[in-house]
N, C-alpha and C. Protein backbone atom coordinates (compact mmCIF):
# COMPACT_ATOMS: atom_id res chain seq x y z
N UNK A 1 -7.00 17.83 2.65
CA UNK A 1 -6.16 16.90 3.38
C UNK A 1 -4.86 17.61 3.72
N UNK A 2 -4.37 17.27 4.95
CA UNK A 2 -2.74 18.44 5.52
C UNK A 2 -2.34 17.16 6.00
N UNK A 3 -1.50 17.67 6.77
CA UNK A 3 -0.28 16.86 7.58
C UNK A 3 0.96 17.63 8.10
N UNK A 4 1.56 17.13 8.95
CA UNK A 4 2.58 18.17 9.97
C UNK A 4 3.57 16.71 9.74
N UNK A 5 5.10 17.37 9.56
CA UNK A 5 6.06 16.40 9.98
C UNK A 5 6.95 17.42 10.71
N UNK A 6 7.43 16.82 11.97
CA UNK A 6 8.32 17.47 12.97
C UNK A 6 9.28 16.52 13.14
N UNK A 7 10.58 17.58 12.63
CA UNK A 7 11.82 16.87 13.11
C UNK A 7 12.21 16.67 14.96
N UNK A 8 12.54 15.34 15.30
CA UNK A 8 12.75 15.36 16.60
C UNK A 8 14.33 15.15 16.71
N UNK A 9 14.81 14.59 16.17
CA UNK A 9 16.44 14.33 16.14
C UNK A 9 17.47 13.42 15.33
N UNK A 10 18.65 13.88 15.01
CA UNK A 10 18.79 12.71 14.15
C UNK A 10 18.29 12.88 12.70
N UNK A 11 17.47 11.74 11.97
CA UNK A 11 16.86 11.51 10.91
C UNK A 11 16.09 10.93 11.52
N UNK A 12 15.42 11.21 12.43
CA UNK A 12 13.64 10.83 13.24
C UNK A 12 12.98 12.13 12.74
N UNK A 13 11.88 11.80 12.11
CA UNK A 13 10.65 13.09 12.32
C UNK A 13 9.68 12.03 12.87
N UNK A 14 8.32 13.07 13.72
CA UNK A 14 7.17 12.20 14.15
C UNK A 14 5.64 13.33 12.56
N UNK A 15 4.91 12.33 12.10
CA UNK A 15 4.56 12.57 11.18
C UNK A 15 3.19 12.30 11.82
N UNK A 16 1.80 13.78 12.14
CA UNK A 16 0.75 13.26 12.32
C UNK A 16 -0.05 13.83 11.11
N UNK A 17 -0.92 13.43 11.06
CA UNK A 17 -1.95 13.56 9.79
C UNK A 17 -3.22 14.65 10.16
N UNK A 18 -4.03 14.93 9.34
CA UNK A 18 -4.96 16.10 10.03
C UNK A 18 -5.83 15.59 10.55
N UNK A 19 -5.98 14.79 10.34
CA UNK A 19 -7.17 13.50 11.50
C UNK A 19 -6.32 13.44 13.31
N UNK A 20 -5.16 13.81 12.76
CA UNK A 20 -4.74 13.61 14.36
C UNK A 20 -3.86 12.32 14.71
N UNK A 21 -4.00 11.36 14.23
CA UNK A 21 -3.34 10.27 13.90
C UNK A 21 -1.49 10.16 13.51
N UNK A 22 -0.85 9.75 14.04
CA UNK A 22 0.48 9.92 14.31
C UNK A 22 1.66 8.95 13.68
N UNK A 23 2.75 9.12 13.31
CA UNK A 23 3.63 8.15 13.03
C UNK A 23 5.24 8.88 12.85
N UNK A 24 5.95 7.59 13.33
CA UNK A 24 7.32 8.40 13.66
C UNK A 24 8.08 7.40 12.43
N UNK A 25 8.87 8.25 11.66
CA UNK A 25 9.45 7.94 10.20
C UNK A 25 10.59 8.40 10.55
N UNK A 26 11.49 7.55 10.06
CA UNK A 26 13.39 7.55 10.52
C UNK A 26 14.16 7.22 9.25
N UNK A 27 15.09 8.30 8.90
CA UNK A 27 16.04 7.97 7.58
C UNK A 27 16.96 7.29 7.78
N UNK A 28 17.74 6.73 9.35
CA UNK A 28 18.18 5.91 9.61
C UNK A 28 18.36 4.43 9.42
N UNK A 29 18.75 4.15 8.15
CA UNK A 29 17.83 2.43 7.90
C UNK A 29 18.58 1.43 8.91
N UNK A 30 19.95 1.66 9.60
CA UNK A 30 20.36 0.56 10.46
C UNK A 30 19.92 0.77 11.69
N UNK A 31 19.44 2.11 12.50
CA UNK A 31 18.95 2.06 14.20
C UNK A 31 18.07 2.95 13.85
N UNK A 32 16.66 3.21 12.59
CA UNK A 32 15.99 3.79 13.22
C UNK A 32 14.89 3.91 14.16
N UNK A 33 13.94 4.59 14.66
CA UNK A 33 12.87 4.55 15.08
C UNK A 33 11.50 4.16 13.82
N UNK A 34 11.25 3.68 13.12
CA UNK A 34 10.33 3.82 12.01
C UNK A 34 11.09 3.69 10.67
N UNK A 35 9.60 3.35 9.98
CA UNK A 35 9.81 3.18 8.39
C UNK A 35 10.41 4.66 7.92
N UNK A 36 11.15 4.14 6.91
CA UNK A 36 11.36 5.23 6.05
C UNK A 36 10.59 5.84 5.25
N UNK A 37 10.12 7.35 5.07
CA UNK A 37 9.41 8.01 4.25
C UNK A 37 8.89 6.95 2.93
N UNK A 38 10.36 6.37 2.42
CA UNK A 38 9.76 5.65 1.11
C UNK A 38 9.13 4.14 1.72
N UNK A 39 9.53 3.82 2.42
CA UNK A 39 8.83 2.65 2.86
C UNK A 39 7.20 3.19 3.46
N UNK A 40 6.64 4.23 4.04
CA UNK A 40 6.01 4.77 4.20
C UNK A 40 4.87 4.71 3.00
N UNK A 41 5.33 5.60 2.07
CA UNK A 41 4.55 5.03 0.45
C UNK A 41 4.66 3.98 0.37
N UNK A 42 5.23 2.85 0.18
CA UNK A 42 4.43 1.21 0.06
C UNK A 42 3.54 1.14 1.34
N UNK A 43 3.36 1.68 2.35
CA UNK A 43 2.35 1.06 3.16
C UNK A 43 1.17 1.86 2.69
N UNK A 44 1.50 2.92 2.69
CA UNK A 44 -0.15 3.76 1.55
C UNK A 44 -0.49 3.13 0.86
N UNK A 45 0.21 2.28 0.01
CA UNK A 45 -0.12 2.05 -1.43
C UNK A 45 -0.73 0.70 -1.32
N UNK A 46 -0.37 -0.41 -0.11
CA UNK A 46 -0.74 -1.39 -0.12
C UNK A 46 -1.59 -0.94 1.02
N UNK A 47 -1.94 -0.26 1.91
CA UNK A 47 -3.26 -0.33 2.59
C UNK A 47 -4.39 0.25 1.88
N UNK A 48 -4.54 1.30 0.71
CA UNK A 48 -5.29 2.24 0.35
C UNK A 48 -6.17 0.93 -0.56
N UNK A 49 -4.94 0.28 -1.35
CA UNK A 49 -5.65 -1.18 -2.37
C UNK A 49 -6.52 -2.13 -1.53
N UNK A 50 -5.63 -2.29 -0.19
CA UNK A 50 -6.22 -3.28 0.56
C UNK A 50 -7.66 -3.41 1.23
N UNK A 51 -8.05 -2.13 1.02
CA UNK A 51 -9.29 -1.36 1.90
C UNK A 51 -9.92 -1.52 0.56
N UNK A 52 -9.83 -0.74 -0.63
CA UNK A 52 -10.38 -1.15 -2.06
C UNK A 52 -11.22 -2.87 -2.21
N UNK A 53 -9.98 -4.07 -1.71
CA UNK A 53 -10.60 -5.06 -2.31
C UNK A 53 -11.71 -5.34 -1.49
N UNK A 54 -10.71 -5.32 -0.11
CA UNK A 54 -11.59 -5.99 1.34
C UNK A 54 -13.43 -5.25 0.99
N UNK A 55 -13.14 -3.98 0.73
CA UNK A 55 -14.51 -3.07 0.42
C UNK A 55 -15.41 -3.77 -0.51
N UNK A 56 -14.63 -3.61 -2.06
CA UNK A 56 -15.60 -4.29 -3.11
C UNK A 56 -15.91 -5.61 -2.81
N UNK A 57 -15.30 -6.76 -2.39
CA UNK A 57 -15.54 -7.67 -1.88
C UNK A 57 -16.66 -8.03 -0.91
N UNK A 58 -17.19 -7.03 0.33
CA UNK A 58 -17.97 -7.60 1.03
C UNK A 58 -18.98 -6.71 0.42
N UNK A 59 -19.07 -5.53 -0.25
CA UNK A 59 -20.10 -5.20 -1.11
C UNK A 59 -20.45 -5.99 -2.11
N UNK A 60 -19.92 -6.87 -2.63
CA UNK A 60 -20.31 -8.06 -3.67
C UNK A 60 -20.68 -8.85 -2.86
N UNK A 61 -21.02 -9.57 -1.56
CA UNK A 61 -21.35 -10.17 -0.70
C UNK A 61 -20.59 -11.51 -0.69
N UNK A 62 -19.33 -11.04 -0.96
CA UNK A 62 -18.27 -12.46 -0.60
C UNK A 62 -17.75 -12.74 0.80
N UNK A 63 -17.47 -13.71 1.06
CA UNK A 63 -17.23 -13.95 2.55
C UNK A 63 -15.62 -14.10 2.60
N UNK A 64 -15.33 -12.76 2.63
CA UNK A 64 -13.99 -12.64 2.81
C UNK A 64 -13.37 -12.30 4.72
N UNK A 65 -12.56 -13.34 5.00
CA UNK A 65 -12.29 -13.52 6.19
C UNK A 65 -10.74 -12.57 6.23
N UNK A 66 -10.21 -12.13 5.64
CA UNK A 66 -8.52 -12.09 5.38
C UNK A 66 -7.85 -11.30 3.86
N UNK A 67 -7.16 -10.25 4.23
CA UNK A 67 -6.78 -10.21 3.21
C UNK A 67 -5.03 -9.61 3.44
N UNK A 68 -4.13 -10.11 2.79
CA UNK A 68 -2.65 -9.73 3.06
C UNK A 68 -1.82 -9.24 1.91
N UNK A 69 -1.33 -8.38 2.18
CA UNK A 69 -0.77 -7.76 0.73
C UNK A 69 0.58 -7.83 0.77
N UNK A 70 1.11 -7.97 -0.24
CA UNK A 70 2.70 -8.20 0.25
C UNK A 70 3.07 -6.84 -1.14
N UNK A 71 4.12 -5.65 -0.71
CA UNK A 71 4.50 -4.76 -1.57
C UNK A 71 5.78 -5.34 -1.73
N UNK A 72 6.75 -5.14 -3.46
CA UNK A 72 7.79 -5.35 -3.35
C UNK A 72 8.07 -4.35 -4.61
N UNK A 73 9.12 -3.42 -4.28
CA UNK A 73 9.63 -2.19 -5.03
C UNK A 73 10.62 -2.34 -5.37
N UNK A 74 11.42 -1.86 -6.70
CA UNK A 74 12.84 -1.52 -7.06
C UNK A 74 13.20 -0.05 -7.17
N UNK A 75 13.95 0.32 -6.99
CA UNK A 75 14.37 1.56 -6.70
C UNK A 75 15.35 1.85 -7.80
N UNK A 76 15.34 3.10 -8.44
CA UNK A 76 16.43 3.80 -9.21
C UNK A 76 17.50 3.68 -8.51
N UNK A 77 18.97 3.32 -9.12
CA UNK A 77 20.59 3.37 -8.63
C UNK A 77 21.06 4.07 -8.38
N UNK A 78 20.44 5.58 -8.88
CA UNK A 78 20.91 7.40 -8.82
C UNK A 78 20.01 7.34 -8.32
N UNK A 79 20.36 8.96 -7.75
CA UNK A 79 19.45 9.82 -6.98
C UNK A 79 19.01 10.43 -7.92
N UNK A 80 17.63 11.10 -8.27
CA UNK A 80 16.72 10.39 -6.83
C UNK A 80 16.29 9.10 -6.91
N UNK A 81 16.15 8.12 -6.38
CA UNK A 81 16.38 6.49 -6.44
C UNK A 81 14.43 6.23 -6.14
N UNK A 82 13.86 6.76 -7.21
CA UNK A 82 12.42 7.02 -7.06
C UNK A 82 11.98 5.23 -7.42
N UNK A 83 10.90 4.95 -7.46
CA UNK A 83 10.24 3.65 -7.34
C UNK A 83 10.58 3.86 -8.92
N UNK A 84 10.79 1.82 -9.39
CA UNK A 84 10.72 1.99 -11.25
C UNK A 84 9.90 0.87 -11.35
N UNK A 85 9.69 0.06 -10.48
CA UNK A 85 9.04 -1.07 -10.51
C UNK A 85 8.43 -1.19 -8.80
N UNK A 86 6.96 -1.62 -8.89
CA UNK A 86 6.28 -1.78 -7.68
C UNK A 86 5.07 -2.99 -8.02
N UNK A 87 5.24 -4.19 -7.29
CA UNK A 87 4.75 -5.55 -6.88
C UNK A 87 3.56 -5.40 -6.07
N UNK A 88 2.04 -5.54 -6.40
CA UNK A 88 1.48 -6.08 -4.92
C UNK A 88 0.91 -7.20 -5.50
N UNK A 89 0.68 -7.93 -4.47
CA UNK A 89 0.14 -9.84 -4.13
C UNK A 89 -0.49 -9.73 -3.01
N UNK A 90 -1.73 -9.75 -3.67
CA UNK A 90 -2.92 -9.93 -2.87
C UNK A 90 -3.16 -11.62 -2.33
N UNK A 91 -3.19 -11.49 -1.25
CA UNK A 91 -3.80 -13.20 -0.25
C UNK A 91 -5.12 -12.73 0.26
N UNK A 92 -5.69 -13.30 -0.33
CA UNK A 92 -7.23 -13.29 -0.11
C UNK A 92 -7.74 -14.90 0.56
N UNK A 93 -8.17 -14.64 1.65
CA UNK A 93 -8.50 -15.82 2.52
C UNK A 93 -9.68 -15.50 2.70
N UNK A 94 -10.93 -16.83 2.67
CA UNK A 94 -12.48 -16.50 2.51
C UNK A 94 -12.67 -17.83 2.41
N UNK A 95 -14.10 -17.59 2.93
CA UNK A 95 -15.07 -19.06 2.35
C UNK A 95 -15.85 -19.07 0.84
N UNK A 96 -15.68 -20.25 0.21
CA UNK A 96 -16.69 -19.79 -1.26
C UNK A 96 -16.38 -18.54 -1.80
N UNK A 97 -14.94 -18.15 -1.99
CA UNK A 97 -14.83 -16.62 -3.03
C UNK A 97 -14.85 -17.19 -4.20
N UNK A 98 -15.89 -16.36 -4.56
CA UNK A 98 -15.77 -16.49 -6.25
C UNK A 98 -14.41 -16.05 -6.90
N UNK A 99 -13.54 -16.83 -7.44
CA UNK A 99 -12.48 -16.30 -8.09
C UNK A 99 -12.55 -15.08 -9.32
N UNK A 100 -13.54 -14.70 -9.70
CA UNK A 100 -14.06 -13.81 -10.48
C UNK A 100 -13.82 -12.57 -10.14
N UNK A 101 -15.02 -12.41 -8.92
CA UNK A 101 -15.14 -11.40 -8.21
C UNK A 101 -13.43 -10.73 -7.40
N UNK A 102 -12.83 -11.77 -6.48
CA UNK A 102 -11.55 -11.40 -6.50
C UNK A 102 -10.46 -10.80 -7.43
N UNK A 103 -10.42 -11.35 -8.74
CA UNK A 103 -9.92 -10.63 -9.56
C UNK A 103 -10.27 -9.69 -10.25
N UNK A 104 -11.54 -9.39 -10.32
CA UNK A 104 -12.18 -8.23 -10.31
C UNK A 104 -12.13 -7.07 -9.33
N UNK A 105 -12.19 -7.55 -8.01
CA UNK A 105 -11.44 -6.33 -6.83
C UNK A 105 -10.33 -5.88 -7.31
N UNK A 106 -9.44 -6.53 -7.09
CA UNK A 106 -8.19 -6.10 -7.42
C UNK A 106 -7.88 -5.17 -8.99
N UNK A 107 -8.51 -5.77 -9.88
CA UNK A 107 -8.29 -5.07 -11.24
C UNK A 107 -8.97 -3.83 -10.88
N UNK A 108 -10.41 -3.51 -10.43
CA UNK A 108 -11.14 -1.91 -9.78
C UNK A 108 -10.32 -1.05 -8.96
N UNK A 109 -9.49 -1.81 -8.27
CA UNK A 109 -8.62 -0.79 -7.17
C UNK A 109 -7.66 -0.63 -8.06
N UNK A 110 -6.88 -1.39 -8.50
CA UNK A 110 -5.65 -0.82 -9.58
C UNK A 110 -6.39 0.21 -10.68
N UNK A 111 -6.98 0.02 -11.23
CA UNK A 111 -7.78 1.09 -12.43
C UNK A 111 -8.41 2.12 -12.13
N UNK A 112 -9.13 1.80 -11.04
CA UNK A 112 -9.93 2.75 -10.95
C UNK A 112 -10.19 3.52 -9.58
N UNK A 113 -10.27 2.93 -8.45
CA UNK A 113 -10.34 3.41 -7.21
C UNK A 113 -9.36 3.90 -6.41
N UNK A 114 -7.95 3.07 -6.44
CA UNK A 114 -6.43 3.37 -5.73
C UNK A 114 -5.91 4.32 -6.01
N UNK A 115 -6.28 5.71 -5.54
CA UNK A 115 -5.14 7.37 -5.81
C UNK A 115 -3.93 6.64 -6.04
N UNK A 116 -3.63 5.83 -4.56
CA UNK A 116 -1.94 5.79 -4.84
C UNK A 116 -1.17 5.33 -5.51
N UNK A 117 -2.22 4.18 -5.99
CA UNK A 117 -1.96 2.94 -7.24
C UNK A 117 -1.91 3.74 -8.77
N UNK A 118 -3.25 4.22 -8.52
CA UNK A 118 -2.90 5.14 -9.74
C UNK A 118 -1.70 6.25 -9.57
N UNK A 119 -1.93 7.25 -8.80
CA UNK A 119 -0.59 8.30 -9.35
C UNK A 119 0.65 7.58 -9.29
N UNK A 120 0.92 6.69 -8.47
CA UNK A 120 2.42 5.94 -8.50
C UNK A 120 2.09 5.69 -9.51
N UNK A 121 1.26 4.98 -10.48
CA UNK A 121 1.80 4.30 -11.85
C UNK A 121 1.98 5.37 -12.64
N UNK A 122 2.00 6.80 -12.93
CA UNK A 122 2.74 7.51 -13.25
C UNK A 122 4.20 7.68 -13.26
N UNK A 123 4.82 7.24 -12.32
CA UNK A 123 6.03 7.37 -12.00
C UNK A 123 6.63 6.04 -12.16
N UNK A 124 5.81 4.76 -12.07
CA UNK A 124 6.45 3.48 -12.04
C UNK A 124 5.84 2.54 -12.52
N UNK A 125 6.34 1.10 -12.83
CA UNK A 125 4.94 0.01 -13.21
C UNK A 125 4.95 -0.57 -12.07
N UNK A 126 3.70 -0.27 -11.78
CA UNK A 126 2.65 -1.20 -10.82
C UNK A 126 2.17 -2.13 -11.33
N UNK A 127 2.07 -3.01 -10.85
CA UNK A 127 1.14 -4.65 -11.42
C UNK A 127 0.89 -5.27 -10.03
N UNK A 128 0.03 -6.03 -10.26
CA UNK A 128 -0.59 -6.19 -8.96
C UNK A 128 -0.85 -7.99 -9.46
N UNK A 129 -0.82 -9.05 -8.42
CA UNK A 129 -1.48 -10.67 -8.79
C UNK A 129 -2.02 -10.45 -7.48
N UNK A 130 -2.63 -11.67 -7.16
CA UNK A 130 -3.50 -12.06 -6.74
C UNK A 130 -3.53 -13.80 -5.89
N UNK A 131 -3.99 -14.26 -5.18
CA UNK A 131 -4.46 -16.02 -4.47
C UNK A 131 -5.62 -15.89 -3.87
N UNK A 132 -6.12 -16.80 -4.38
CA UNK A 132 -7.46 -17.08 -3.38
C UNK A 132 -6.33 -18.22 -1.78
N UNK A 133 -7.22 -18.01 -1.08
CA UNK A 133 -6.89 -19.23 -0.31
C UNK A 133 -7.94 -19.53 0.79
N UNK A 134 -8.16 -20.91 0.96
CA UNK A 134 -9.44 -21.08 1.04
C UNK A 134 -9.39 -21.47 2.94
């Protein structure tokens, strides 16, 4: 796995991946163009889980219509102001989900399947909940 980040100006880089696939990341937090690098990692971290449940889920043959993740991080006060605490809340929208099986997705991707879930919890506590909603 590679990746290229090119500075374009400012605190803009455009960031493509080796698939080819592209994204423009800005350290600017009041006018930038894009998420910030660290905001960047919560969207890894909550799409990589999100693909995890949505996955185990319709491989368990649940009729999952929806799923929304909400990330919420605290940050160290010093530099480097690395993640110390990281939130995801899974919204799981479906017909007839077994509440079982849902909390069972979610516990497989946190333990066992999520790189990012896992190596971030090296560095931070991750905990993850969960809603059915019907």
């Amino acid at each position: 796995m590679e990746a290229r980040v090119k500075w374009l100006e400012n605190l803009t880089f455009t960031g493509t991946s080796g698939t080819g696939h592209g994204v423009v990341m800005d350290g600017d937090k009041d006018n930038g163009f894009g998420p910030s690098p660290m905001e960047m990692l919560l969207l890894g971290l909550g799409g990589c889980s999100s693909i995890d449940v949505v996955h185990i889920l319709k491989k368990g043959r649940e009729n999952v219509l929806d799923v929304e993740t909400d990330v919420k991080a605290e940050r160290a006060e010093t530099d480097p102001k690395v993640f110390t605490k990281i939130h995801l809340h899974f919204k799981v929208k479906g017909q007839d989900l077994n509440e079982t099986k849902v909390g069972r997705a979610v516990e497989l991707s946190a333990e066992k399947y999520c790189s990012a879930s896992i190596m971030l919890s090296k560095a931070a506590e991750v905990t993850h909940s969960w809603e059915l909603i019907e």
